[in-house]
Protein backbone atom coordinates (compact mmCIF):
# COMPACT_ATOMS: atom_id res chain seq x y z
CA UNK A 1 0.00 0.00 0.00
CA UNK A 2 1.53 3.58 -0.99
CA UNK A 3 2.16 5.59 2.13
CA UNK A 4 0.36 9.14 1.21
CA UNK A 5 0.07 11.89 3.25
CA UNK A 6 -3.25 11.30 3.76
CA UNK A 7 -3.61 7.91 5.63
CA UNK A 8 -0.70 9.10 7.24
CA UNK A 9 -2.67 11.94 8.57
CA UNK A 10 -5.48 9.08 9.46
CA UNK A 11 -3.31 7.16 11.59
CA UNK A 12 -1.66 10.04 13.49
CA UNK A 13 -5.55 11.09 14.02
CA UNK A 14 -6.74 6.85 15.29
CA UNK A 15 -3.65 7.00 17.69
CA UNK A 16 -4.49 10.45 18.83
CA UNK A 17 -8.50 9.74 19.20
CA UNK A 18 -7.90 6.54 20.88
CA UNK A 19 -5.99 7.27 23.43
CA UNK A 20 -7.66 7.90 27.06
CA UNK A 21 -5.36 10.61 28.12
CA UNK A 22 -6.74 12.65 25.04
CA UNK A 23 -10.09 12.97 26.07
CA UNK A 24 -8.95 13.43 29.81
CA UNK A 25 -6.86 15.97 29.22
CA UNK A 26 -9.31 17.91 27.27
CA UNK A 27 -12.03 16.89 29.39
CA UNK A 28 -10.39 18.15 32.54
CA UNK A 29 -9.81 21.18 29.95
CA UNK A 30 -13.11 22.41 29.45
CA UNK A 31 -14.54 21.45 33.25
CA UNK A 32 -11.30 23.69 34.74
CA UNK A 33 -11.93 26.48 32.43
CA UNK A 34 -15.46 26.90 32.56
CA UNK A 35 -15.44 26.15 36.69
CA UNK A 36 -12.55 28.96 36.62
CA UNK A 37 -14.49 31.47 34.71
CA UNK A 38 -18.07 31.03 36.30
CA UNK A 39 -16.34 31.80 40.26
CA UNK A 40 -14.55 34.36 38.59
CA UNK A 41 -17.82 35.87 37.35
CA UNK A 42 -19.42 35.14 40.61
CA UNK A 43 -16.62 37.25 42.17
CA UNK A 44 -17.06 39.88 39.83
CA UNK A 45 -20.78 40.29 40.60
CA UNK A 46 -20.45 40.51 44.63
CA UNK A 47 -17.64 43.58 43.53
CA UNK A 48 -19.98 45.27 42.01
CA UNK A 49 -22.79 44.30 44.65
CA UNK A 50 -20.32 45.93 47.12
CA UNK A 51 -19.87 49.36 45.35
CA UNK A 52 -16.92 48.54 42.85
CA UNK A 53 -17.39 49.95 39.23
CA UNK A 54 -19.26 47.45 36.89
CA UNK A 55 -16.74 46.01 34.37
CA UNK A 56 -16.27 47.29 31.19
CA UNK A 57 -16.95 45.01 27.74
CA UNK A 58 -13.35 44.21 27.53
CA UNK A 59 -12.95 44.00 31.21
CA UNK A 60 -15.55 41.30 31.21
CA UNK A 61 -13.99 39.44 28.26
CA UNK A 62 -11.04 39.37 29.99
CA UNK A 63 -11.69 37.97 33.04
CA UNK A 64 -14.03 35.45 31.42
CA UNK A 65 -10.91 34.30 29.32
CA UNK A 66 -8.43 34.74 32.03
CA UNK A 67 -8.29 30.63 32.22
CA UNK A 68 -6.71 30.27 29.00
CA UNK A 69 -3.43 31.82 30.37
CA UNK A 70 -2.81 28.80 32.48
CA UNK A 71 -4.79 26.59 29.92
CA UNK A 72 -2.22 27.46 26.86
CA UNK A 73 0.34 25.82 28.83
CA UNK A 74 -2.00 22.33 29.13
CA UNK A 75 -2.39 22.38 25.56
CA UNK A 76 1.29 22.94 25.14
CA UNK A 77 1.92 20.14 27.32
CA UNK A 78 -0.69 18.14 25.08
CA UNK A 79 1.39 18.46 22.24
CA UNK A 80 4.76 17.43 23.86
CA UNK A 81 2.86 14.18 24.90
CA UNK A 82 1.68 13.49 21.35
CA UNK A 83 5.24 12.58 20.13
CA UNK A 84 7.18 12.27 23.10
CA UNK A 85 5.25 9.43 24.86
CA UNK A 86 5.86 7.66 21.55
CA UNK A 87 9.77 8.15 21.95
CA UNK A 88 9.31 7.12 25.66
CA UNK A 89 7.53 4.17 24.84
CA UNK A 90 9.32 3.30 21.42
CA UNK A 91 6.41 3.30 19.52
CA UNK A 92 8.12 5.97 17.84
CA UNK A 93 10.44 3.23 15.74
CA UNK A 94 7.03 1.73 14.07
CA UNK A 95 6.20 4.89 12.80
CA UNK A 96 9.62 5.87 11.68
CA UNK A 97 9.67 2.49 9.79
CA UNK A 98 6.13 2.94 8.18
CA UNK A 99 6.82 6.29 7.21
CA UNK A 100 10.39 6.74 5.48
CA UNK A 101 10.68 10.91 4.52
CA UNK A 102 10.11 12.19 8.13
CA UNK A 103 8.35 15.66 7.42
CA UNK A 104 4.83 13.94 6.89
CA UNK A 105 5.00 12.20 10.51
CA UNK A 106 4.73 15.86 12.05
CA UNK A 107 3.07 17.29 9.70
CA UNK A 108 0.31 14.36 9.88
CA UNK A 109 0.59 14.92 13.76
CA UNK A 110 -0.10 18.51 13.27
CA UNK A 111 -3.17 18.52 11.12
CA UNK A 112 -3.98 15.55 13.82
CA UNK A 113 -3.47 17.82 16.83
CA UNK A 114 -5.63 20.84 14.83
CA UNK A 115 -8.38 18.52 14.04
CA UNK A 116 -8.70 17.06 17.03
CA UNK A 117 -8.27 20.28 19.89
CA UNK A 118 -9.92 22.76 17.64
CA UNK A 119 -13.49 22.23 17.92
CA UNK A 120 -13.41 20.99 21.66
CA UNK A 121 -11.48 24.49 22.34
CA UNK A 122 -13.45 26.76 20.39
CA UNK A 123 -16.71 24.57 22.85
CA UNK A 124 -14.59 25.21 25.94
CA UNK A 125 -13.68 28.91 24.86
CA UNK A 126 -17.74 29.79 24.09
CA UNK A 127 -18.75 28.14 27.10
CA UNK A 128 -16.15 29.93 29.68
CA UNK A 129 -17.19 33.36 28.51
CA UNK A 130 -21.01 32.48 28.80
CA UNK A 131 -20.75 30.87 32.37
CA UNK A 132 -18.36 34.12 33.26
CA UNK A 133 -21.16 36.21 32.50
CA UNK A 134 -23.88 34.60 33.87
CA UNK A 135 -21.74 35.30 36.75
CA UNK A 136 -21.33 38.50 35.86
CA UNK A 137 -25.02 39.45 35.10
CA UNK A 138 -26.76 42.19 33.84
CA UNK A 139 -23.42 43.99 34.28
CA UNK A 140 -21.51 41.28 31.85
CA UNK A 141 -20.74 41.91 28.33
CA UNK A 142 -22.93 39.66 25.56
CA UNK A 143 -21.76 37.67 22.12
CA UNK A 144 -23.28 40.79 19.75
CA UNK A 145 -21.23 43.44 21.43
CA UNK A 146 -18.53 44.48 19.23
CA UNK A 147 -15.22 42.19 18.94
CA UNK A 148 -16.65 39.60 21.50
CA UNK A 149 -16.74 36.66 18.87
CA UNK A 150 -13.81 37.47 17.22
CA UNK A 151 -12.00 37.72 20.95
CA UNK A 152 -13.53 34.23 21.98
CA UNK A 153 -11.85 32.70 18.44
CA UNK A 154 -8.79 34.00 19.58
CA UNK A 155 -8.53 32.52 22.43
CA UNK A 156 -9.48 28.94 20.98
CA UNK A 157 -6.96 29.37 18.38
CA UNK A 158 -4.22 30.69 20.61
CA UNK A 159 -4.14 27.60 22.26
CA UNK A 160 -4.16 25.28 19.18
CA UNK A 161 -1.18 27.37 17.81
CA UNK A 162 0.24 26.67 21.77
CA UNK A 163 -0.29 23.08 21.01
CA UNK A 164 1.57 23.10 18.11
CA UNK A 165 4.41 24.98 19.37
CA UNK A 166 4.36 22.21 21.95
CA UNK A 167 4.89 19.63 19.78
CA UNK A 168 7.41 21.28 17.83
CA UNK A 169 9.94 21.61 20.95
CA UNK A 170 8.79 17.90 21.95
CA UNK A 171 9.83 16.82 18.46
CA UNK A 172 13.21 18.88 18.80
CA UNK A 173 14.28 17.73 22.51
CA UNK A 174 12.41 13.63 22.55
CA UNK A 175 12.58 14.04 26.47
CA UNK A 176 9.18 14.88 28.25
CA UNK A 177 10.36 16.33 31.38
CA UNK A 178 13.22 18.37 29.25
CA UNK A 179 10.55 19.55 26.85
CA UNK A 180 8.24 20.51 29.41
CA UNK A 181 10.16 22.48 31.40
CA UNK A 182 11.79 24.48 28.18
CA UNK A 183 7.83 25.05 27.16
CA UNK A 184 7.32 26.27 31.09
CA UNK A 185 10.64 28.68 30.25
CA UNK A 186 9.85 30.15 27.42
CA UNK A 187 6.29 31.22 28.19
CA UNK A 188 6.45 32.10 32.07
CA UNK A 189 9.98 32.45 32.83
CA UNK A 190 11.30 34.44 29.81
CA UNK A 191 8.59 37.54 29.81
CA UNK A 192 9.57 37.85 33.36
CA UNK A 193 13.47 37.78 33.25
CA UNK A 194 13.14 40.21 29.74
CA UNK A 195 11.43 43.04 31.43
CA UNK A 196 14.48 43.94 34.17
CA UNK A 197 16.90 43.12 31.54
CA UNK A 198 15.62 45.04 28.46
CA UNK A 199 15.57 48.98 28.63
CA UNK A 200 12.42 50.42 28.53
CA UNK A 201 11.17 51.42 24.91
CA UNK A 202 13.16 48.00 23.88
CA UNK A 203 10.75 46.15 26.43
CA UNK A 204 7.70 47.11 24.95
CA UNK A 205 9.14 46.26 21.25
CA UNK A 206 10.50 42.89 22.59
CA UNK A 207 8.15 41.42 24.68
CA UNK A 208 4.92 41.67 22.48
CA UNK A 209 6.32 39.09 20.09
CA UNK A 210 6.59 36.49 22.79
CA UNK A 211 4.69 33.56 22.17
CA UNK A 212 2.61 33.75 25.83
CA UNK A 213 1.88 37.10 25.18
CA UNK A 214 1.04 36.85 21.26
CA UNK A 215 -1.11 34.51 22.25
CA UNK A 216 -3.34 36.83 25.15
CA UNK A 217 -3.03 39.27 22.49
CA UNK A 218 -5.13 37.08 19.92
CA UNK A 219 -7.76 37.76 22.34
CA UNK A 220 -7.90 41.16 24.06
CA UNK A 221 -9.93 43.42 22.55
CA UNK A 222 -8.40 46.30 22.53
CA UNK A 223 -5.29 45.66 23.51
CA UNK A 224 -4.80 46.66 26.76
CA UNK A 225 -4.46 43.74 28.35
CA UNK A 226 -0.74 44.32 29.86
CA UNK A 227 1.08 47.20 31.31
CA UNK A 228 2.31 48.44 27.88
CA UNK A 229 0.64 48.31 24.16
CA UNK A 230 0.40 44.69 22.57
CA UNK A 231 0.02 43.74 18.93
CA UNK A 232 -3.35 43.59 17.50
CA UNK A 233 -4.82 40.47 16.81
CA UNK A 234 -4.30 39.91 13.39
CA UNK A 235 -0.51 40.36 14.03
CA UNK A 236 -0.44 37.95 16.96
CA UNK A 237 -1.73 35.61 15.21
CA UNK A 238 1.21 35.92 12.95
CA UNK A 239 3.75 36.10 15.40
CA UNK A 240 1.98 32.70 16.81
CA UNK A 241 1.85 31.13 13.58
CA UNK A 242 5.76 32.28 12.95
CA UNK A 243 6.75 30.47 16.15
CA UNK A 244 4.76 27.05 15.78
CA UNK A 245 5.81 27.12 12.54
CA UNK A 246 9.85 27.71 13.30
CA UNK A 247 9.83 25.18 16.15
CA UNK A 248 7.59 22.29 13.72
CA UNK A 249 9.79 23.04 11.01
CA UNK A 250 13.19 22.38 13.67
CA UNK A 251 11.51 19.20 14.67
CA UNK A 252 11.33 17.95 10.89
CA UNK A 253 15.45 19.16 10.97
CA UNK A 254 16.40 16.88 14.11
CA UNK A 255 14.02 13.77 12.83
CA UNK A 256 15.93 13.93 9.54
CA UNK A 257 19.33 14.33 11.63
CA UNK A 258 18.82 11.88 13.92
CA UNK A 259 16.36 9.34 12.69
CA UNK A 260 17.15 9.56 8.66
């Protein structure tokens, strides 16, 4: 049978579907989210019960969304596991064998990982921002004010692209724990260690175009969301894309290296 990108795309997708962890992981996903964002909404309402301003629209986007900070790194995680576990376990070797070039292995695990975390995130994403705001209530923003649907999209597909930029440094290092913690550095530990480093003005041009906060810029909604101006949307989303896409295309380099 002629190996085609297609049925390799198939099996990456079976292995991925069929695997408990998956739907735990995204399970526990969508319940932590939507949990996070209804108490935070609940808060919300008894500050504004006690005399605190009522929220703006982007204020109450925000907060609603505020669980995808924390949940970008679980979906980065995700996407170590996808090829990593298979280099733990060695079922990394069949696949290897079954598939000769090595770009369409993570590029079928890609389009596997998209497929798969897309439409549960955009679910998880919807559903956050409406239990937020039925925390919220009358005082909450709604899904026709201006921005709002675009800003929940952003947030689903920020954590895709997070995914994806996951499994490009777990196809790069092989080593969960190594991977892991170099996915932990460069999205917690670097934005805090550039800001005392970097001068002023060169902070504000730096820091925008990394990947954790790219990715809260793909859904703020006027961005505002930090103490200095981030990109717009549409340009996060590039800067996202330009990062998944430099670490996936790394982890095709070391697979031809290493296991051509």
């Amino acid at each position: 049978m002629r190996i085609t990108f297609a049925r390799v795309v198939r099996s990456e997708f079976t292995k991925l579907r069929s695997l408990r962890s998956t739907w735990l992981t995204l399970g526990t996903v969508l319940l932590l989210a939507v949990g996070l964002a209804a108490a935070i909404g609940y808060g919300v309402r008894r500050s504004v019960q006690s005399g605190e301003p009522a929220p703006s629209v982007a204020d109450a986007v925000a907060v609603a969304l505020l669980p995808m900070d924390f949940l970008m790194l679980v979906i980065g995680v995700f996407g170590i596991l996808q090829i990593s576990g298979e280099y733990g376990s060695g079922a990394i070797r069949a696949t290897l064998t079954a598939v000769p070039r090595r770009w369409p292995v993570l590029g079928a695990k890609a389009v596997a990982l998209i497929g798969l975390t897309a439409p549960v995130l955009a679910v998880t994403c919807l559903a956050a921002f409406l239990a937020c705001q039925a925390g919220i209530g009358p005082d909450g923003a709604t899904l026709g004010d201006p921005a709002v649907p675009r800003a929940i999209a952003g947030a689903a597909g920020a954590a895709v692209l997070m995914g994806l930029l996951g499994l490009g440094i777990g196809a790069m290092l092989r080593h969960t724990a190594g991977a892991i913690t170099t996915l932990v550095v460069l999205l917690m530990v670097v934005p805090v260690l550039l800001g005392p480093v970097l001068p002023g003005e060169r902070e504000e041009k730096v820091l925008k175009f990394v990947p954790a906060l790219a990715g809260q810029a793909m859904y703020s909604l006027h961005g505002d969301g930090a103490p200095f101006e981030m990109l717009t949307p549409g340009a996060a989303v590039t800067v996202l894309v330009g990062w998944a896409a430099a670490l996936l295309l790394g982890g095709v380099a070391v697979l031809r290296r290493r296991d051509g």
